[in-house]
N, C-alpha and C. Protein backbone atom coordinates (compact mmCIF):
# COMPACT_ATOMS: atom_id res chain seq x y z
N UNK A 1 0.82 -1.20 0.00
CA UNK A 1 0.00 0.00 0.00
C UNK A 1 0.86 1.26 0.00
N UNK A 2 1.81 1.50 0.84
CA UNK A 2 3.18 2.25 0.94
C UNK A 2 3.37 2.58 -0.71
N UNK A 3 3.44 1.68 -1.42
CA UNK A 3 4.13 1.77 -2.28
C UNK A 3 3.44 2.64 -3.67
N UNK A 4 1.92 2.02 -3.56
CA UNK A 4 1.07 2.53 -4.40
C UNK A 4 0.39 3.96 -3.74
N UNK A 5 0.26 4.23 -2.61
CA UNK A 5 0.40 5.69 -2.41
C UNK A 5 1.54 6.83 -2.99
N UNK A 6 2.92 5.73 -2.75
CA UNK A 6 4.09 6.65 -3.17
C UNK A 6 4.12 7.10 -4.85
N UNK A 7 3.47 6.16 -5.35
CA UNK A 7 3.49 6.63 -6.51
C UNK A 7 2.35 7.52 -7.24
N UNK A 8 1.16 7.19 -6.58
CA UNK A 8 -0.27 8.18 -6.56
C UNK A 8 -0.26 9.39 -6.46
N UNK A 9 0.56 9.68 -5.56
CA UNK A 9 1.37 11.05 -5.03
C UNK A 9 2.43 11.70 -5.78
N UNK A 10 2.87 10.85 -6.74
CA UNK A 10 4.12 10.92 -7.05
C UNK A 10 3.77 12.28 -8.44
N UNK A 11 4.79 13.30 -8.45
CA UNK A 11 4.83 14.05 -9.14
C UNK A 11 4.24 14.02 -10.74
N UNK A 12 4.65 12.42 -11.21
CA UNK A 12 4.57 11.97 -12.77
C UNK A 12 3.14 11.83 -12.63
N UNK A 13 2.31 11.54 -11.97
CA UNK A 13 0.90 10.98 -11.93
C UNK A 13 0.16 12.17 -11.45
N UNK A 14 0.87 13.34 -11.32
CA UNK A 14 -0.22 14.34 -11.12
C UNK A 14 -1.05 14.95 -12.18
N UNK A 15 -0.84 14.90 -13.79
CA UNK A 15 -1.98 14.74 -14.73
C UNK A 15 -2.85 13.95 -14.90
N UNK A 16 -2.97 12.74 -13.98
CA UNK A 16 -4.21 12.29 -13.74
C UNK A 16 -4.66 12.46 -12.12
N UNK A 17 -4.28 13.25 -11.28
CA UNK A 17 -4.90 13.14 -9.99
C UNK A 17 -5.95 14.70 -10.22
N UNK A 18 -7.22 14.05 -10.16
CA UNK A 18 -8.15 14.78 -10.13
C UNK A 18 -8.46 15.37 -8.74
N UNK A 19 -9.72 16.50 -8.81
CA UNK A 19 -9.83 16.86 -7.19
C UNK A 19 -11.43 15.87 -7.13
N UNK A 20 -11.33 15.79 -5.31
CA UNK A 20 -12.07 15.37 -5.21
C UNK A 20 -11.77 14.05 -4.40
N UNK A 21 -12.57 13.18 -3.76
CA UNK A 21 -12.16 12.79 -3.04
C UNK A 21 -12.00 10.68 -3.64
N UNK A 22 -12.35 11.21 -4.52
CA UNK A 22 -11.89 9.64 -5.45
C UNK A 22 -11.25 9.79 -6.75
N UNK A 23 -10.17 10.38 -6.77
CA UNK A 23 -8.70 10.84 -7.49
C UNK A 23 -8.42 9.40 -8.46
N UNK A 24 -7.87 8.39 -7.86
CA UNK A 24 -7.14 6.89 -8.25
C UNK A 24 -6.54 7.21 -9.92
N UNK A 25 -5.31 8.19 -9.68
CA UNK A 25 -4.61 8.26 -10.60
C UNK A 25 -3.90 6.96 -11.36
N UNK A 26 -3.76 5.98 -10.90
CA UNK A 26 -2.86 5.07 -11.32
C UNK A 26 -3.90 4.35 -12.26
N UNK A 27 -5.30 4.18 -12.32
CA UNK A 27 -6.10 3.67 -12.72
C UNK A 27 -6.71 4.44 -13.92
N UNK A 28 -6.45 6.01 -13.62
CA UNK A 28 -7.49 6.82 -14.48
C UNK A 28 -6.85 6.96 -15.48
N UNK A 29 -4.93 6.90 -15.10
CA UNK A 29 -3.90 7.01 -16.16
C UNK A 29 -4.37 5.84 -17.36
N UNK A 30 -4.02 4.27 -16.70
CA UNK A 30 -4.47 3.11 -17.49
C UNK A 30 -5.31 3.39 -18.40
N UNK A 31 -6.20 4.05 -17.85
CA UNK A 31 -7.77 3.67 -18.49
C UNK A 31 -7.83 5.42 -19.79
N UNK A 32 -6.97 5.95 -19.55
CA UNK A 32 -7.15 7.14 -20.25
C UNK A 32 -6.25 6.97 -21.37
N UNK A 33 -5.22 6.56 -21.33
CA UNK A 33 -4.04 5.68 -21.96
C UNK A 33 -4.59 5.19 -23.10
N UNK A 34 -5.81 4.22 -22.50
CA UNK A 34 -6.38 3.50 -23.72
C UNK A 34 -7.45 4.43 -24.12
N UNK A 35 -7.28 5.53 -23.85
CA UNK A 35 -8.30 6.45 -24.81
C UNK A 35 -9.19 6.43 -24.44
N UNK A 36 -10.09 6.05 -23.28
CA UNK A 36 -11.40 6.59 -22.76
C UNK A 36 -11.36 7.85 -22.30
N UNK A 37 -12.21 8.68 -22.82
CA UNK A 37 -12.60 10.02 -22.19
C UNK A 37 -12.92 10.18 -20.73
N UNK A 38 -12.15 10.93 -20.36
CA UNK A 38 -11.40 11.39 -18.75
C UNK A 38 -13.07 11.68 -18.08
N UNK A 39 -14.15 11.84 -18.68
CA UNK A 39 -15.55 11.96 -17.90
C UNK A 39 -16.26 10.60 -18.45
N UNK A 40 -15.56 9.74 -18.77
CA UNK A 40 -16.15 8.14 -19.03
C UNK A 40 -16.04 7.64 -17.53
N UNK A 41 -14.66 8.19 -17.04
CA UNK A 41 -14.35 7.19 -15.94
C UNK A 41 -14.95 7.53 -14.56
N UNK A 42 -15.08 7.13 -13.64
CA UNK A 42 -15.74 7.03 -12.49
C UNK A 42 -15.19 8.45 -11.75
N UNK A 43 -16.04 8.53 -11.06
CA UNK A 43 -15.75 9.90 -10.21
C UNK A 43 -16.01 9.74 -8.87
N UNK A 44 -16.67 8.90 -8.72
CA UNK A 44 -17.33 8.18 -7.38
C UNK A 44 -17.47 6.34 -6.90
N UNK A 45 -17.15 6.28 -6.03
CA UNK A 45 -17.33 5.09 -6.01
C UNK A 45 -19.16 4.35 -5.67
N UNK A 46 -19.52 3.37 -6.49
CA UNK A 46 -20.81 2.71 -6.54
C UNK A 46 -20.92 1.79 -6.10
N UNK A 47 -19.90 0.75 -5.52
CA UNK A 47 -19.80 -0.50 -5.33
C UNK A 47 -18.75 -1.09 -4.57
N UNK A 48 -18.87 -1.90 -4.23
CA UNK A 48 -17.34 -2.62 -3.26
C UNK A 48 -17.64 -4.50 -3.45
N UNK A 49 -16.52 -5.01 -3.34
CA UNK A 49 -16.30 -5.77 -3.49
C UNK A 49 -17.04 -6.92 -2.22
N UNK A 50 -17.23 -8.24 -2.04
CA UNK A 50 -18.40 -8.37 -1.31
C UNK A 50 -17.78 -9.79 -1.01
N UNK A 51 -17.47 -10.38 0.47
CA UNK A 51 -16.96 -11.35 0.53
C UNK A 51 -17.58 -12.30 0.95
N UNK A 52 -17.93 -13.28 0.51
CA UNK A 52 -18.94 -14.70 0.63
C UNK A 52 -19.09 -15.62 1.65
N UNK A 53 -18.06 -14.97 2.31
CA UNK A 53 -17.72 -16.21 3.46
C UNK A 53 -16.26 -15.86 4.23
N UNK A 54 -15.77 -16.21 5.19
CA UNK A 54 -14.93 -15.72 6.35
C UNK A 54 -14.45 -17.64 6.46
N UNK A 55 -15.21 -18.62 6.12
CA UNK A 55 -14.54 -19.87 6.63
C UNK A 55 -13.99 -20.75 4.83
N UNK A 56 -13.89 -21.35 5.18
CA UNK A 56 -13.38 -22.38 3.97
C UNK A 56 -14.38 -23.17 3.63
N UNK A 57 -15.31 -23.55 4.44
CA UNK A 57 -16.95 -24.14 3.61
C UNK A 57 -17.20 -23.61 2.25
N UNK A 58 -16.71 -22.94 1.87
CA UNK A 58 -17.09 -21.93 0.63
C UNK A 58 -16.63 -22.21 -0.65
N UNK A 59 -14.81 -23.16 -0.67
CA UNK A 59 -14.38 -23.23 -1.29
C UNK A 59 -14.57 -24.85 -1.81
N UNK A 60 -14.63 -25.82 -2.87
CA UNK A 60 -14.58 -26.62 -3.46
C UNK A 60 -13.20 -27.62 -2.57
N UNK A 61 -13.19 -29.09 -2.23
CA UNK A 61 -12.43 -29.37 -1.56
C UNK A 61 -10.99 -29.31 -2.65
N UNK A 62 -11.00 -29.49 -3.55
CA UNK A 62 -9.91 -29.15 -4.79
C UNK A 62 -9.40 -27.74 -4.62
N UNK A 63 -9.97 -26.77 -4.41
CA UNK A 63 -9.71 -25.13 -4.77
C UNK A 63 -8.98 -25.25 -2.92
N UNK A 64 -9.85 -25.86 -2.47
CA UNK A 64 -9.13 -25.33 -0.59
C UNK A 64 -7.78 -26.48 -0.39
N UNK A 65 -7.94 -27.31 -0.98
CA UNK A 65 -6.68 -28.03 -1.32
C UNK A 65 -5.33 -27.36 -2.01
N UNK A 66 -5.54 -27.03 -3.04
CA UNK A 66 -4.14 -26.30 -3.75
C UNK A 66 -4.48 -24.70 -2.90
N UNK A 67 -4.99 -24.28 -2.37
CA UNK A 67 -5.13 -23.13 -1.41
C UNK A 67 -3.72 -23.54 -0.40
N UNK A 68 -4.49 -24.83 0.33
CA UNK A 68 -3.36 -24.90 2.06
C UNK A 68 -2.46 -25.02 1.29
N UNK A 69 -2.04 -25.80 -0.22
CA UNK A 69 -0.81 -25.91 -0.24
C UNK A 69 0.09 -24.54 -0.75
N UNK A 70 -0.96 -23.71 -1.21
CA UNK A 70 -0.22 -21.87 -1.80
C UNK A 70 0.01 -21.88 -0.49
N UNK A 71 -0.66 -21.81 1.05
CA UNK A 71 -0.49 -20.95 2.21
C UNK A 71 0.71 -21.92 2.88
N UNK A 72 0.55 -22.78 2.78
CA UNK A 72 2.05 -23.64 3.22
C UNK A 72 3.70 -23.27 2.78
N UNK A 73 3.55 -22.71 1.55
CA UNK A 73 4.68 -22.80 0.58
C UNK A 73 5.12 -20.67 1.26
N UNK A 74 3.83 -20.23 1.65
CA UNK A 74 4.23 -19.20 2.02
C UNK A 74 3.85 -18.59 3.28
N UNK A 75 3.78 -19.33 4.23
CA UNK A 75 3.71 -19.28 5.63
C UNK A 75 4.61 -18.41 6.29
N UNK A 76 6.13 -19.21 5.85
CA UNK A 76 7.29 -18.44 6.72
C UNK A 76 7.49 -16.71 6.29
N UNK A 77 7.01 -16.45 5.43
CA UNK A 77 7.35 -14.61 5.05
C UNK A 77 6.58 -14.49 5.83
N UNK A 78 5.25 -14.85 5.91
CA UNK A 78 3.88 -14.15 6.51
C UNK A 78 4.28 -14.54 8.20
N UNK A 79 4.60 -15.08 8.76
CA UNK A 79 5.19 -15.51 9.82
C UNK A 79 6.50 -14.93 10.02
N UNK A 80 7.52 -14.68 9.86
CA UNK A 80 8.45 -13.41 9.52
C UNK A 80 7.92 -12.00 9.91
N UNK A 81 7.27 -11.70 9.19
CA UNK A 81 6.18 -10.35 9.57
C UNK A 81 5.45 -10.39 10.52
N UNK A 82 5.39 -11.60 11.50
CA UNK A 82 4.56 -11.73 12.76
C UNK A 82 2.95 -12.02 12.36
N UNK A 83 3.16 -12.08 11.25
CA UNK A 83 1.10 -12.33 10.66
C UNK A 83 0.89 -13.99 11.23
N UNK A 84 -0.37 -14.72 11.12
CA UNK A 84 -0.32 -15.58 11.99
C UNK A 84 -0.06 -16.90 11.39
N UNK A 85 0.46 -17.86 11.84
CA UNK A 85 0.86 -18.98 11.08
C UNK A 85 -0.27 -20.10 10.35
N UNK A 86 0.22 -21.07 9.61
CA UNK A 86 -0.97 -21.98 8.27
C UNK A 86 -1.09 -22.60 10.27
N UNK A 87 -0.10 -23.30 10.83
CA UNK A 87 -0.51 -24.57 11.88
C UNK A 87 -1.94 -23.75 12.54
N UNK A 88 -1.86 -22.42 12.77
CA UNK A 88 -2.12 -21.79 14.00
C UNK A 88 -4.03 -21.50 13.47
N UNK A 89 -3.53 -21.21 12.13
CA UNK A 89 -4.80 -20.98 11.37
C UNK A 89 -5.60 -22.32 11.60
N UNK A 90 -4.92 -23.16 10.82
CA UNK A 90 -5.42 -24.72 10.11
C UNK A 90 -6.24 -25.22 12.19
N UNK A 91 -5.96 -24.82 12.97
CA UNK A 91 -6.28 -24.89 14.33
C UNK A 91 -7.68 -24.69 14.60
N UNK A 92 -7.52 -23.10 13.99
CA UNK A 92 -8.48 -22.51 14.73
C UNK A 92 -10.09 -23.06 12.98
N UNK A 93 -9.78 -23.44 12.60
CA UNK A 93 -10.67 -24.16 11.68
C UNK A 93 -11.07 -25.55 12.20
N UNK A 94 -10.06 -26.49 12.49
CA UNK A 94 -10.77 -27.58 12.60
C UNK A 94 -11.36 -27.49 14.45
N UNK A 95 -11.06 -26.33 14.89
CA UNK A 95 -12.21 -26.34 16.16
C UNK A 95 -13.32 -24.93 16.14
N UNK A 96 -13.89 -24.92 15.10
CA UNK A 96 -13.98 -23.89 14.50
C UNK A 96 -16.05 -24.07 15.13
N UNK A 97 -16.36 -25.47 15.00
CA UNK A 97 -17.46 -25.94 15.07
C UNK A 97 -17.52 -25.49 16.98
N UNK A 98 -17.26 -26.40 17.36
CA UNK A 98 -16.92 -26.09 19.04
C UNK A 98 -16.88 -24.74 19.07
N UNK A 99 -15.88 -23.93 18.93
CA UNK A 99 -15.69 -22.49 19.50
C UNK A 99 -17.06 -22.06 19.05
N UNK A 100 -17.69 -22.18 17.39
CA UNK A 100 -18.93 -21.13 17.38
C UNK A 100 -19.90 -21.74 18.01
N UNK A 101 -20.26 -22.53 18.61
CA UNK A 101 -20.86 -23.04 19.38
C UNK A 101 -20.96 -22.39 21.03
N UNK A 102 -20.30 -22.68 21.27
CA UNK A 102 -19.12 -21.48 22.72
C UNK A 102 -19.26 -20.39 22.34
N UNK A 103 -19.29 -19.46 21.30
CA UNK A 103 -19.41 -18.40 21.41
C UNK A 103 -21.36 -18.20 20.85
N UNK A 104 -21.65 -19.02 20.46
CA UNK A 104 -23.43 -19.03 20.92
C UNK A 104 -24.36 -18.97 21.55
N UNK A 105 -23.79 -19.61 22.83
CA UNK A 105 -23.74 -19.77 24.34
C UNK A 105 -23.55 -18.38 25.00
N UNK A 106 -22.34 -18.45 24.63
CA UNK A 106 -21.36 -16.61 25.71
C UNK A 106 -22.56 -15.45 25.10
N UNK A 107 -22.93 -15.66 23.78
CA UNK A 107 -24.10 -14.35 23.18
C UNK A 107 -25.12 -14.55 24.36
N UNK A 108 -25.90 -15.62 24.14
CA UNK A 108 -26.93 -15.97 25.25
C UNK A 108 -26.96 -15.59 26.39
N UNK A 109 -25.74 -16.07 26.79
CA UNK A 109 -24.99 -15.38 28.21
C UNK A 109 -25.20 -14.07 28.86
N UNK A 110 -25.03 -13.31 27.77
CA UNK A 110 -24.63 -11.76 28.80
C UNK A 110 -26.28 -11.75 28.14
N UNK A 111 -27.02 -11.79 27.02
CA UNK A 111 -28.17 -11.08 27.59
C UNK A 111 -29.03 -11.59 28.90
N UNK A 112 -28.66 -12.58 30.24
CA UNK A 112 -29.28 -12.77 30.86
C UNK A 112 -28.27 -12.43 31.94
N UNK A 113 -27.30 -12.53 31.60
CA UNK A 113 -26.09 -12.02 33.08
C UNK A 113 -26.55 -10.97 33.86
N UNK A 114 -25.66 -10.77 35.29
CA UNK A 114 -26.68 -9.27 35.81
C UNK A 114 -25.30 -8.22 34.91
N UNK A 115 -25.81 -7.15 35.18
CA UNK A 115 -24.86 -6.15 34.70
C UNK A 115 -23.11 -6.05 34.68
N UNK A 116 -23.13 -5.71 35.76
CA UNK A 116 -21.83 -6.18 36.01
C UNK A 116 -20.60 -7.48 35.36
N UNK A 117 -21.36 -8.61 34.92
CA UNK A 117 -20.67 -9.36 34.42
C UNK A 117 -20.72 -9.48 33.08
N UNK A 118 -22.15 -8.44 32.41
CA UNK A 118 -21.80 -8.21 31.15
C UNK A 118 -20.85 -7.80 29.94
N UNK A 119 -20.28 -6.30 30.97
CA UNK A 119 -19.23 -5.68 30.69
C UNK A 119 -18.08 -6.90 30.43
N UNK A 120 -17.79 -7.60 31.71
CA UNK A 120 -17.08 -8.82 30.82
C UNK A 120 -16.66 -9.32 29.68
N UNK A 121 -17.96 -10.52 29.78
CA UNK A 121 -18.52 -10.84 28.64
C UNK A 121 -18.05 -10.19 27.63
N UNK A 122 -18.92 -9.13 27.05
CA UNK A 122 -18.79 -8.59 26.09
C UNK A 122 -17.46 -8.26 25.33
N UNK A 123 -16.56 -7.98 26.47
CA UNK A 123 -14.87 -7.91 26.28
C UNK A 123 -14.63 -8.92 25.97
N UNK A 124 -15.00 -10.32 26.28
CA UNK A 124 -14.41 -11.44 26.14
C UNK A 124 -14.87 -11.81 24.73
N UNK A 125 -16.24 -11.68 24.04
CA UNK A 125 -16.35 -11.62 22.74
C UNK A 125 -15.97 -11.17 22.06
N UNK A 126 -15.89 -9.46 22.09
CA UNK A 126 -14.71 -9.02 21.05
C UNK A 126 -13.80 -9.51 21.04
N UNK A 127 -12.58 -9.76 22.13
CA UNK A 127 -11.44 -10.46 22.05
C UNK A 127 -11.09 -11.29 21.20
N UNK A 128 -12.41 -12.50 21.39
CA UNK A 128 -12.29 -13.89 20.52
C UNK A 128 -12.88 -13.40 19.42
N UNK A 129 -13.70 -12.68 19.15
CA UNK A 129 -13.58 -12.21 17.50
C UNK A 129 -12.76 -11.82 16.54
N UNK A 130 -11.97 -10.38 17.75
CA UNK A 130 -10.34 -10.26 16.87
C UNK A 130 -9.77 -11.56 16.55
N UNK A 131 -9.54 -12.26 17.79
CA UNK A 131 -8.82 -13.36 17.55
C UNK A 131 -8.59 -14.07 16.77
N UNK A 132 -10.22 -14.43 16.22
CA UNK A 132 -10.68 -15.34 15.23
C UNK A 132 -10.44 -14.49 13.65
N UNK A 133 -10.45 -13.26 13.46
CA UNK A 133 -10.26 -12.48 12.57
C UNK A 133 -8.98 -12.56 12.07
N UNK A 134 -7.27 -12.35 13.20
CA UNK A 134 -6.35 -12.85 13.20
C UNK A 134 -5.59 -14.10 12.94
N UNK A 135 -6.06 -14.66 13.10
CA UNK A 135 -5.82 -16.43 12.65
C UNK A 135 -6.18 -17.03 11.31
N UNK A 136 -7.80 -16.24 10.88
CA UNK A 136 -8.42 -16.75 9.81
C UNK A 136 -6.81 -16.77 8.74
N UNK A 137 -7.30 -17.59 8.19
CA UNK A 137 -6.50 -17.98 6.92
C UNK A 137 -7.06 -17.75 5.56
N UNK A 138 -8.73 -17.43 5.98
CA UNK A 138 -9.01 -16.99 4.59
C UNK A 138 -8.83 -15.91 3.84
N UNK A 139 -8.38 -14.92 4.93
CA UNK A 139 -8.04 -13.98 4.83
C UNK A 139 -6.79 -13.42 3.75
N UNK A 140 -6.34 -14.44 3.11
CA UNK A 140 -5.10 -14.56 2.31
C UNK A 140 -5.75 -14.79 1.00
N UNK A 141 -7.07 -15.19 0.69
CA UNK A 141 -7.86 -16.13 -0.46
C UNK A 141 -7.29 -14.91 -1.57
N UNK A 142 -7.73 -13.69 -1.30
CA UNK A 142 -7.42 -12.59 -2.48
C UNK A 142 -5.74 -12.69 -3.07
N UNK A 143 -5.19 -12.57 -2.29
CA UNK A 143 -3.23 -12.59 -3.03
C UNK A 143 -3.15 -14.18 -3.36
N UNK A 144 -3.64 -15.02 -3.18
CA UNK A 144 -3.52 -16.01 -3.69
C UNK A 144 -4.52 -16.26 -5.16
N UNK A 145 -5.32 -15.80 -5.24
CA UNK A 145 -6.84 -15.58 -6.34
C UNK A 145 -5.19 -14.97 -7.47
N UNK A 146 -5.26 -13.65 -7.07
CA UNK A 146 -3.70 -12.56 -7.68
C UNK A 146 -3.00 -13.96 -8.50
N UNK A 147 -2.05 -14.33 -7.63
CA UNK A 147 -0.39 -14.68 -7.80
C UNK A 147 -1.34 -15.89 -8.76
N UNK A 148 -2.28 -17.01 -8.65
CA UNK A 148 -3.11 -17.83 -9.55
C UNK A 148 -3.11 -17.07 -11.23
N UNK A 149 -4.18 -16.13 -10.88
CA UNK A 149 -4.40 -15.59 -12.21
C UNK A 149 -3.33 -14.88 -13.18
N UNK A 150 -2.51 -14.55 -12.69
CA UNK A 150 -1.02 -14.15 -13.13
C UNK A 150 -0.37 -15.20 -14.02
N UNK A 151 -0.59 -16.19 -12.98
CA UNK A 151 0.21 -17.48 -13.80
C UNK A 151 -0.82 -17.66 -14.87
N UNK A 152 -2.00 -17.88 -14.44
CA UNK A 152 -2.95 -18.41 -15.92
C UNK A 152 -2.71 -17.40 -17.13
N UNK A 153 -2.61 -16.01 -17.25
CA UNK A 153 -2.59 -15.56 -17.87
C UNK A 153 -1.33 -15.40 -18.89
N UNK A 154 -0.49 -15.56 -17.85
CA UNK A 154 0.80 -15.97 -18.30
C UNK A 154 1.09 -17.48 -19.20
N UNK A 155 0.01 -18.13 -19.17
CA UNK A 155 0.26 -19.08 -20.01
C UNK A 155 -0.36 -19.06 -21.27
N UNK A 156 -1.51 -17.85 -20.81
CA UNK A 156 -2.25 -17.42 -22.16
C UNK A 156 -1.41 -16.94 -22.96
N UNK A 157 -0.70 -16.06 -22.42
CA UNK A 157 0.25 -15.24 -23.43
C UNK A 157 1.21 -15.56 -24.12
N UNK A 158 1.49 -16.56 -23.72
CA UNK A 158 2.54 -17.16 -24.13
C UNK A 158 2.14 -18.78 -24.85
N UNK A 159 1.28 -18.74 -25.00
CA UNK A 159 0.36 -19.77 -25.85
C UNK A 159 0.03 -18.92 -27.01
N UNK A 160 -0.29 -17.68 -26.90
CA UNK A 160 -1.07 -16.80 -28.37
C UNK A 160 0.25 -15.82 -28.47
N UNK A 161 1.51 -16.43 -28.30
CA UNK A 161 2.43 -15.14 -29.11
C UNK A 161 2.12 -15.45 -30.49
């Protein structure tokens, strides 16, 4: 992100940084490049991207298969950087049933607790939510989707020189 700010900012890209508060010079350049008219392109954002799922139920056992093995092969950088490890992840999945279960319970919980032990509670859920947010492993699905389609395309291209 560092990097693509530095260049957004960057002096050469200031004929495409518009005013306003959705600029995305690096994109408007691309897209103007290829000759679309500079009021073709977006000025606002309409939409966001929309994620289907937070667990691995989602994925085909084939697709979550060559997945653990992308997140295996690159564990140790992401672990290096202190991000959280495939063992630590691959963990908090296969007790994944149990904990939301436990944390179905703890919901139940504080709305009948007396006051006082709500405040708790409630700390103790966020906690294990970060937690669970931190560990997820699906959380990687997008740079791996990336570094995939790169290669496919790369074989396109080099199939239709």
């Amino acid at each position: 992100m560092r990097e693509i700010n530095r260049i957004s900012n960057s002096s050469e890209m200031a004929p495409w940084d518009v005013p306003g508060n959705y600029s995305r010079p690096i994109a408007r350049r691309i897209v103007e490049e290829a000759r679309v008219p500079r009021n073709y392109f977006g000025t606002s954002k309409k939409a966001a991207s929309v994620l289907f799922g937070t667990r691995f139920d989602t994925l085909s056992s084939g697709t979550r298969d060559e997945y653990y093995k992308w997140l295996r092969q690159h564990s140790k950088a992401w672990w290096s950087r202190g991000e959280p490890s495939y063992s630590r992840g691959r963990l908090l999945e296969r007790l994944y049933g149990p904990y939301g279960a436990m944390l179905r319970g703890i919901r139940i919980l504080v709305r009948v607790a007396p006051a006082p032990l709500r405040l708790r509670i409630r700390r103790f859920i966020r906690w294990s939510e970060g937690l669970e947010r931190n560990l997820s492993l699906f959380r990687y699905t997008f740079p791996w989707a990336v570094e995939k389609t790169k290669v496919c395309y790369g074989a396109y291209h080099k199939r239709n020189k």
